[in-house]
Protein backbone atom coordinates (compact mmCIF):
# COMPACT_ATOMS: atom_id res chain seq x y z
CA UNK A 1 -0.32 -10.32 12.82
CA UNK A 2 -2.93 -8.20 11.00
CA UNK A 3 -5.99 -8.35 9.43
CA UNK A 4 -6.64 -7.89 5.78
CA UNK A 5 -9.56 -8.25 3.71
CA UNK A 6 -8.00 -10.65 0.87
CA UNK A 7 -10.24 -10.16 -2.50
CA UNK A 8 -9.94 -14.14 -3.39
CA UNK A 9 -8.98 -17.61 -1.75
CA UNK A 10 -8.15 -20.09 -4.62
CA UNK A 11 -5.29 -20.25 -7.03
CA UNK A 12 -5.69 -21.23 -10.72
CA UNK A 13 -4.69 -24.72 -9.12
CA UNK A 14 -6.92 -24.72 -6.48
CA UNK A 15 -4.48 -24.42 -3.67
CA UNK A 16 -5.52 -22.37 -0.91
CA UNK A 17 -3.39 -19.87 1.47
CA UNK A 18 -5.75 -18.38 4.68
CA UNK A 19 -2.47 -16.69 5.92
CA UNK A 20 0.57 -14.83 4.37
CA UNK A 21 3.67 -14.95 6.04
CA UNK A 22 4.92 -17.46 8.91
CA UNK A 23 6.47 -17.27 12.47
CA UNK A 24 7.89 -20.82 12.18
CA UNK A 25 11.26 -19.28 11.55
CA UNK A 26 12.96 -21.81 9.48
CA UNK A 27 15.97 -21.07 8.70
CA UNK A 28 15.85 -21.82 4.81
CA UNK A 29 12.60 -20.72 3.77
CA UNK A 30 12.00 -20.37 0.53
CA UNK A 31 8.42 -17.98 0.86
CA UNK A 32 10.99 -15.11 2.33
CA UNK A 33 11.79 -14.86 -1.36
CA UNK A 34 11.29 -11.38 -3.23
CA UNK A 35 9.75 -12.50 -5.73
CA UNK A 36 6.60 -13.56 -4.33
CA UNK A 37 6.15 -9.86 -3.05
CA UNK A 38 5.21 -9.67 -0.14
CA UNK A 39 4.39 -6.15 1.11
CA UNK A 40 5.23 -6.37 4.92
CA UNK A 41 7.31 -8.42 7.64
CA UNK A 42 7.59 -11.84 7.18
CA UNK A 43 6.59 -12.63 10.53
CA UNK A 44 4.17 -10.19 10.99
CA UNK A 45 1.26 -12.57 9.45
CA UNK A 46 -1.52 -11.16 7.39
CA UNK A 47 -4.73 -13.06 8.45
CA UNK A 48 -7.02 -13.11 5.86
CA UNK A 49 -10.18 -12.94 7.95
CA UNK A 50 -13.02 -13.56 5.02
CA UNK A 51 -11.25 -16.71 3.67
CA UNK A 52 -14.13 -19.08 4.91
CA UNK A 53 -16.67 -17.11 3.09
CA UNK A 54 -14.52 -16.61 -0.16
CA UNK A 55 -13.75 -20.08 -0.16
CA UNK A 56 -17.36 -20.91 0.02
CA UNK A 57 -18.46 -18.76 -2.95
CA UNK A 58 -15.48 -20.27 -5.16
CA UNK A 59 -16.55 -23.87 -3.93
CA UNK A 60 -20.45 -23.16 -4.82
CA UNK A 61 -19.31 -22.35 -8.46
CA UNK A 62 -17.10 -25.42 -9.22
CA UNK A 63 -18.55 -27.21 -12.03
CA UNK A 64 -16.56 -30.57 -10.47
CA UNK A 65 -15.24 -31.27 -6.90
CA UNK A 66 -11.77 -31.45 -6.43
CA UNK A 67 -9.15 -31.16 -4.08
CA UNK A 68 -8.46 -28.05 -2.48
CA UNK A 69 -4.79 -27.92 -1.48
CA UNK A 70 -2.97 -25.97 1.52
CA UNK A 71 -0.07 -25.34 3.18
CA UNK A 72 2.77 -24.68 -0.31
CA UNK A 73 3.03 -21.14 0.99
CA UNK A 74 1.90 -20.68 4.47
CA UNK A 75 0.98 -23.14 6.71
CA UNK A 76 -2.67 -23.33 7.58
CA UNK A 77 -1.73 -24.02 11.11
CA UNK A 78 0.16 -21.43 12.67
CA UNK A 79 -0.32 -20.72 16.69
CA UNK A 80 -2.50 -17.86 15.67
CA UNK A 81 -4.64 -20.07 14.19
CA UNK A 82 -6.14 -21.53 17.71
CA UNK A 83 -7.57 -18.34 17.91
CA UNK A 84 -9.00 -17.41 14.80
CA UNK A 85 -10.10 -21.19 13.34
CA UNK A 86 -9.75 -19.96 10.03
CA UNK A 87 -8.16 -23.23 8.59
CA UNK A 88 -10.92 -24.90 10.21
CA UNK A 89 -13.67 -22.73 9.18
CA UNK A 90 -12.33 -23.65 5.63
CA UNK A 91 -12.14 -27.31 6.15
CA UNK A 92 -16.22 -27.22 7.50
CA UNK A 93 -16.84 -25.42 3.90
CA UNK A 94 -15.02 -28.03 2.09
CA UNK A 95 -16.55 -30.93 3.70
CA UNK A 96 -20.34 -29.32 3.25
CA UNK A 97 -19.85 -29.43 -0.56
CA UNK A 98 -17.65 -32.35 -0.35
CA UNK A 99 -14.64 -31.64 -1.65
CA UNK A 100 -11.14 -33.61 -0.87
CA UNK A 101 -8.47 -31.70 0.74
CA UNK A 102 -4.43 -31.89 0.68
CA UNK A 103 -2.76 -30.36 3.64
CA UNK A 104 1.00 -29.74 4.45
CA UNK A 105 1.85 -28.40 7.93
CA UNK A 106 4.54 -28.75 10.54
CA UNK A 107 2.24 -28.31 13.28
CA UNK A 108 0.29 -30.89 15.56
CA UNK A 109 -2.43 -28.13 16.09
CA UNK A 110 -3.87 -30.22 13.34
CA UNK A 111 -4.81 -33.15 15.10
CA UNK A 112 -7.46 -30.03 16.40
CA UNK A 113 -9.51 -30.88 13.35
CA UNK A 114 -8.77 -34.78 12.90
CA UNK A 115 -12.90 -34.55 12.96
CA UNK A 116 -13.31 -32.79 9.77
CA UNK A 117 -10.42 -34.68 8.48
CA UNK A 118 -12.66 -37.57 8.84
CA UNK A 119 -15.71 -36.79 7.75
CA UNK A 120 -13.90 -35.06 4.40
CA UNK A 121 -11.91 -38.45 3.85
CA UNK A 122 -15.29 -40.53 4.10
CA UNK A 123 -16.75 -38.53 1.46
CA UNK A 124 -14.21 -37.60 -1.16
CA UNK A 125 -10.26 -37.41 0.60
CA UNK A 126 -8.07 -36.27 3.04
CA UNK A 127 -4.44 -36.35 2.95
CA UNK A 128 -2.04 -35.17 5.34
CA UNK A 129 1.44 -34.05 4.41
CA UNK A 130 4.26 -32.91 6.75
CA UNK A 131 7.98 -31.75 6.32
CA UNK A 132 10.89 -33.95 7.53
CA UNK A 133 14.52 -32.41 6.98
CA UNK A 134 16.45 -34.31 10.05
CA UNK A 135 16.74 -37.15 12.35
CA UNK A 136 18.61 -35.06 14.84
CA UNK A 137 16.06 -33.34 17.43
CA UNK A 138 19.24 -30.69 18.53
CA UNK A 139 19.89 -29.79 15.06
CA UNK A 140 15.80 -29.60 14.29
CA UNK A 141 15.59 -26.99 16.65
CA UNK A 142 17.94 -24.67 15.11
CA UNK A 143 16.83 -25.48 11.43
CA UNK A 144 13.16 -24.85 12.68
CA UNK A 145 13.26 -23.60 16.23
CA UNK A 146 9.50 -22.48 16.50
CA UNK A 147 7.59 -25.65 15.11
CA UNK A 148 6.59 -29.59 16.26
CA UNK A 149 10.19 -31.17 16.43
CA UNK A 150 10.85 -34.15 13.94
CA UNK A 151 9.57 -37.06 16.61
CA UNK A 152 6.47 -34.96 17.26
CA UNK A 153 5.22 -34.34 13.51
CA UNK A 154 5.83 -38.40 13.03
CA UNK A 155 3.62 -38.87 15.89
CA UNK A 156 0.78 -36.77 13.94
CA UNK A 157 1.05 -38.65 10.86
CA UNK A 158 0.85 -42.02 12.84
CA UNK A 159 -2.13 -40.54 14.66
CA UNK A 160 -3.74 -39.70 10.57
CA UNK A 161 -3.20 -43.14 10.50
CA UNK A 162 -4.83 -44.53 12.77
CA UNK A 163 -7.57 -42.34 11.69
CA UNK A 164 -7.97 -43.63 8.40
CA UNK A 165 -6.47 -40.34 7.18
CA UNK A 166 -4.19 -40.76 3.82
CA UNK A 167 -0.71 -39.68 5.01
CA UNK A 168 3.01 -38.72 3.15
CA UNK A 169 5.95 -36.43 3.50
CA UNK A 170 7.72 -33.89 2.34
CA UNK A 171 11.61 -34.50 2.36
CA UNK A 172 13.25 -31.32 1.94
CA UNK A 173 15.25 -29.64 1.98
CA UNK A 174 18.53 -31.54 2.73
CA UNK A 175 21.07 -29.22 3.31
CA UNK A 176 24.12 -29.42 2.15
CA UNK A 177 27.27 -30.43 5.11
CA UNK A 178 24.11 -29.80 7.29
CA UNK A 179 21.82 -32.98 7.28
CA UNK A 180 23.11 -34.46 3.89
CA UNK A 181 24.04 -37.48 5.52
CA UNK A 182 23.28 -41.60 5.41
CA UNK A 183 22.82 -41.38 8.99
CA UNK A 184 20.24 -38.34 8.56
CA UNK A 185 18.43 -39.70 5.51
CA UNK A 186 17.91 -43.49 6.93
CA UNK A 187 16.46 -41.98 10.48
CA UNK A 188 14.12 -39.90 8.51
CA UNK A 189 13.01 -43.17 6.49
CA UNK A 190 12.15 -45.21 9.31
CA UNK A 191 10.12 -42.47 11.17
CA UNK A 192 8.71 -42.30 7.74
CA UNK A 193 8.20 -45.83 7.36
CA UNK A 194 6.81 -46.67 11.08
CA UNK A 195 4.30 -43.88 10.54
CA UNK A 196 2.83 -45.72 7.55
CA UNK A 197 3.04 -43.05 5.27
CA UNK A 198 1.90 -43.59 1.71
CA UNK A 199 4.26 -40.83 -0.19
CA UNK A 200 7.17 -38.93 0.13
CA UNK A 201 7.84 -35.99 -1.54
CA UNK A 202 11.28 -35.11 -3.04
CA UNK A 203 12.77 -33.32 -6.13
CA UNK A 204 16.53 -33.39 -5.07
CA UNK A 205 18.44 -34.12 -2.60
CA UNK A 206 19.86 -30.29 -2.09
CA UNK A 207 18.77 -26.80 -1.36
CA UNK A 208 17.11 -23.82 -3.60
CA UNK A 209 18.17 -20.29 -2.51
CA UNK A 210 16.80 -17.13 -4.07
CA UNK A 211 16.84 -13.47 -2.62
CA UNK A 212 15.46 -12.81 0.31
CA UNK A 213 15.92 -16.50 1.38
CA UNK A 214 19.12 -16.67 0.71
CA UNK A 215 20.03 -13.66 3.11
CA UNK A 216 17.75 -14.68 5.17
CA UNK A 217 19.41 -18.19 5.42
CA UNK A 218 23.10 -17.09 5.41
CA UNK A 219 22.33 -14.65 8.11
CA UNK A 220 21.02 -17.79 10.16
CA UNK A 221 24.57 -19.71 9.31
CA UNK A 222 26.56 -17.05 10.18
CA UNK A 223 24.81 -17.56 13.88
CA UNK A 224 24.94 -21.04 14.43
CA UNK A 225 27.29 -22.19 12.25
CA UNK A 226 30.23 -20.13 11.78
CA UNK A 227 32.30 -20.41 8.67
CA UNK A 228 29.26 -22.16 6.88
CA UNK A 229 28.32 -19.47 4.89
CA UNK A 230 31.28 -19.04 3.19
CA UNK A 231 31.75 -22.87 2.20
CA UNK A 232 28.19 -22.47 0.74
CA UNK A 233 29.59 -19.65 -1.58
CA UNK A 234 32.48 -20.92 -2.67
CA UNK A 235 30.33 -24.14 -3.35
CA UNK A 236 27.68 -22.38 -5.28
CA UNK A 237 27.92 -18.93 -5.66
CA UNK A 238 24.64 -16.89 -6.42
CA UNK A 239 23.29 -20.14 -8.20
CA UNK A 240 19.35 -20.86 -7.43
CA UNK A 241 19.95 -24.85 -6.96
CA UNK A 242 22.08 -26.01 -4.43
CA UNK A 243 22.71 -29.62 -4.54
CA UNK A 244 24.55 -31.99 -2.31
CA UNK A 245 27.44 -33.23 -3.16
CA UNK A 246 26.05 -36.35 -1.78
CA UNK A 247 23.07 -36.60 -4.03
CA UNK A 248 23.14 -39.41 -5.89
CA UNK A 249 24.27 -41.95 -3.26
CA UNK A 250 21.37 -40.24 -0.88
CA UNK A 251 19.10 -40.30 -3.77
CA UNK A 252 19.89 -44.25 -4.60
CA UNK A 253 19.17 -45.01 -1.01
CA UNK A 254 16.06 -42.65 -1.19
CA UNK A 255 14.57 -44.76 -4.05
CA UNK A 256 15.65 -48.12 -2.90
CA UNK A 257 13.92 -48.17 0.44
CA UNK A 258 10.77 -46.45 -0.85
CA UNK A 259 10.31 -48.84 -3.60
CA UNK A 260 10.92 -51.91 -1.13
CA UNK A 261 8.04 -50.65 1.06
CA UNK A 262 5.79 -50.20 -1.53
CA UNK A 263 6.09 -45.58 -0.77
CA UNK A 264 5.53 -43.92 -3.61
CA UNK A 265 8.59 -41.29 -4.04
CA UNK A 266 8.87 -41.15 -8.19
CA UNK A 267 8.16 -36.60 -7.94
CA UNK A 268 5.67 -37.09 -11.33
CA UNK A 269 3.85 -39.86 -9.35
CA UNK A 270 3.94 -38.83 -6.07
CA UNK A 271 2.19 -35.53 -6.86
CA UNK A 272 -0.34 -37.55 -8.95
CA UNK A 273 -1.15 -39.19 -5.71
CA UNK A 274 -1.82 -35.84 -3.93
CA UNK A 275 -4.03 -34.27 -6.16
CA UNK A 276 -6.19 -37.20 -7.46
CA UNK A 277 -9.73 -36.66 -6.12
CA UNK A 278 -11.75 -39.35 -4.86
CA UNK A 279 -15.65 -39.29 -4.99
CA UNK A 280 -16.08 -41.91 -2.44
CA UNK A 281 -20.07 -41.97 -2.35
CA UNK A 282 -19.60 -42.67 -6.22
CA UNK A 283 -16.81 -45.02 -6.60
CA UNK A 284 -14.74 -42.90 -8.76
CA UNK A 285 -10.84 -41.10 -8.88
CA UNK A 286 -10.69 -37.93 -10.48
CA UNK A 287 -7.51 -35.96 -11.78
CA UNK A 288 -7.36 -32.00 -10.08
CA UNK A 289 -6.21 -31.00 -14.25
């Protein structure tokens, strides 16, 4: 890791990223990509160490509160971040000005803050939002050896839960003749479902690759999966979407079961649900645009 001295903290749509670059190492990660330009190692993190303060400038001149979204990029909870509390520095300067907050993460570090969560989600609101890409712990490993497993991040959102915390999931990517499976899919739905999760999160049941991530991720075949890489490009050459040829039987199921629990999973509606601010002390829902 290293320390930089980042010059602002919000996008145009409010999201929020306190580091740059990741040492989860999954193994089809679509930040390695070139074109976000990133000027050093992937892993070696750039910490940007006046986020809190930024963020608290940029907060004081909102006209409206809003949410303030994290995790798209970089997750906010990285082991480095138990010892520099940025993510939770940021969260205590979003709850003073009362703000709602949107987090994704595949970390457990952030039951840390389920405090601020809380007092956040009594104000305005707090989701939590994790990653789910397979059922199978042994295969979780190698897709994303240095994070919670799949059992571990479902135990986080049950915890939210239980914490009055507004929960969903992002489920992606599926991988094609990796996960792309009925077996696969309906595991990940009932951890989903059991965990009381409001929203899940998906735009197709496949894989994007661009460069960088696609070396990155064929590199990562060619050691645990030999011969994979190959199928992949005779399946879909250089092409940026990378669908599986299971798709629309996964994606029927997908719908099916979400819509008979009452889990929002339409991708127009879904992300509705994850930006909508709510001004709890005044009784009111407000859009982020």
């Amino acid at each position: 890791m290293h320390e930089i001295e980042a010059k602002t903290i919000l996008s145009a749509r409010n999201g929020m990223n306190v580091y740059r670059g990741c040492t989860h190492g999954c193994i089809y990660c679509d930040s390695r990509s070139t074109c976000y330009q990133m000027d050093h190692e992937f892993e070696d993190v750039a910490v940007k160490r006046n986020a809190p303060e930024l963020l608290e400038d940029a907060l004081r001149r909102k006209r409206r509160r809003c949410m303030i979204g994290t995790g798209s990029m970089c997750d906010p909870y990285l082991p480095l971040e138990r010892e520099t509390r940025l993510t939770r520095r940021c969260l205590e300067v979003i709850d003073r000005h009362g703000f709602g907050v949107s987090i994704l993460t595949k970390s457990d570090l952030l039951l840390r803050d389920l405090d601020l969560l809380e007092s956040i989600n009594s104000k305005a609101k707090a989701v939590v939002c994790t990653t789910l890409t397979t059922f199978d712990e042994d295969l979780c490993r190698i897709l994303e050896p240095h994070v919670c497993t799949t059992e571990q991040r479902a135990k986080m959102l049950r915890t939210c839960r239980e914490h009055g915390i507004h929960t969903g999931v992002w489920l992606c990517p599926i991988l094609p003749f990796l996960n792309d499976t009925e077996e696969n899919l309906r595991g990940l739905l009932d951890q989903c479902f059991a965990a009381g999760v409001e929203v899940i999160v998906n735009f197709g049941m496949g894989v994007t690759l661009r460069d960088g991530d696609r070396q990155y991720f064929y590199k990562q075949l060619d050691r645990h999966f030999p011969g994979m890489k190959e199928r992949y490009i005779r399946a879909f050459g250089n092409a940026y979407q990378c669908p599986s040829p299971n798709a629309a039987k996964l994606s029927a199921i997908f719908r099916e079961a979400c819509r008979a629990r009452g889990v929002i999973c339409e991708p127009k509606e879904a992300m509705a649900y994850l930006m909508e601010f709510e001004d709890r002390q005044a009784g009111e829902q407000l859009h982020l645009f």
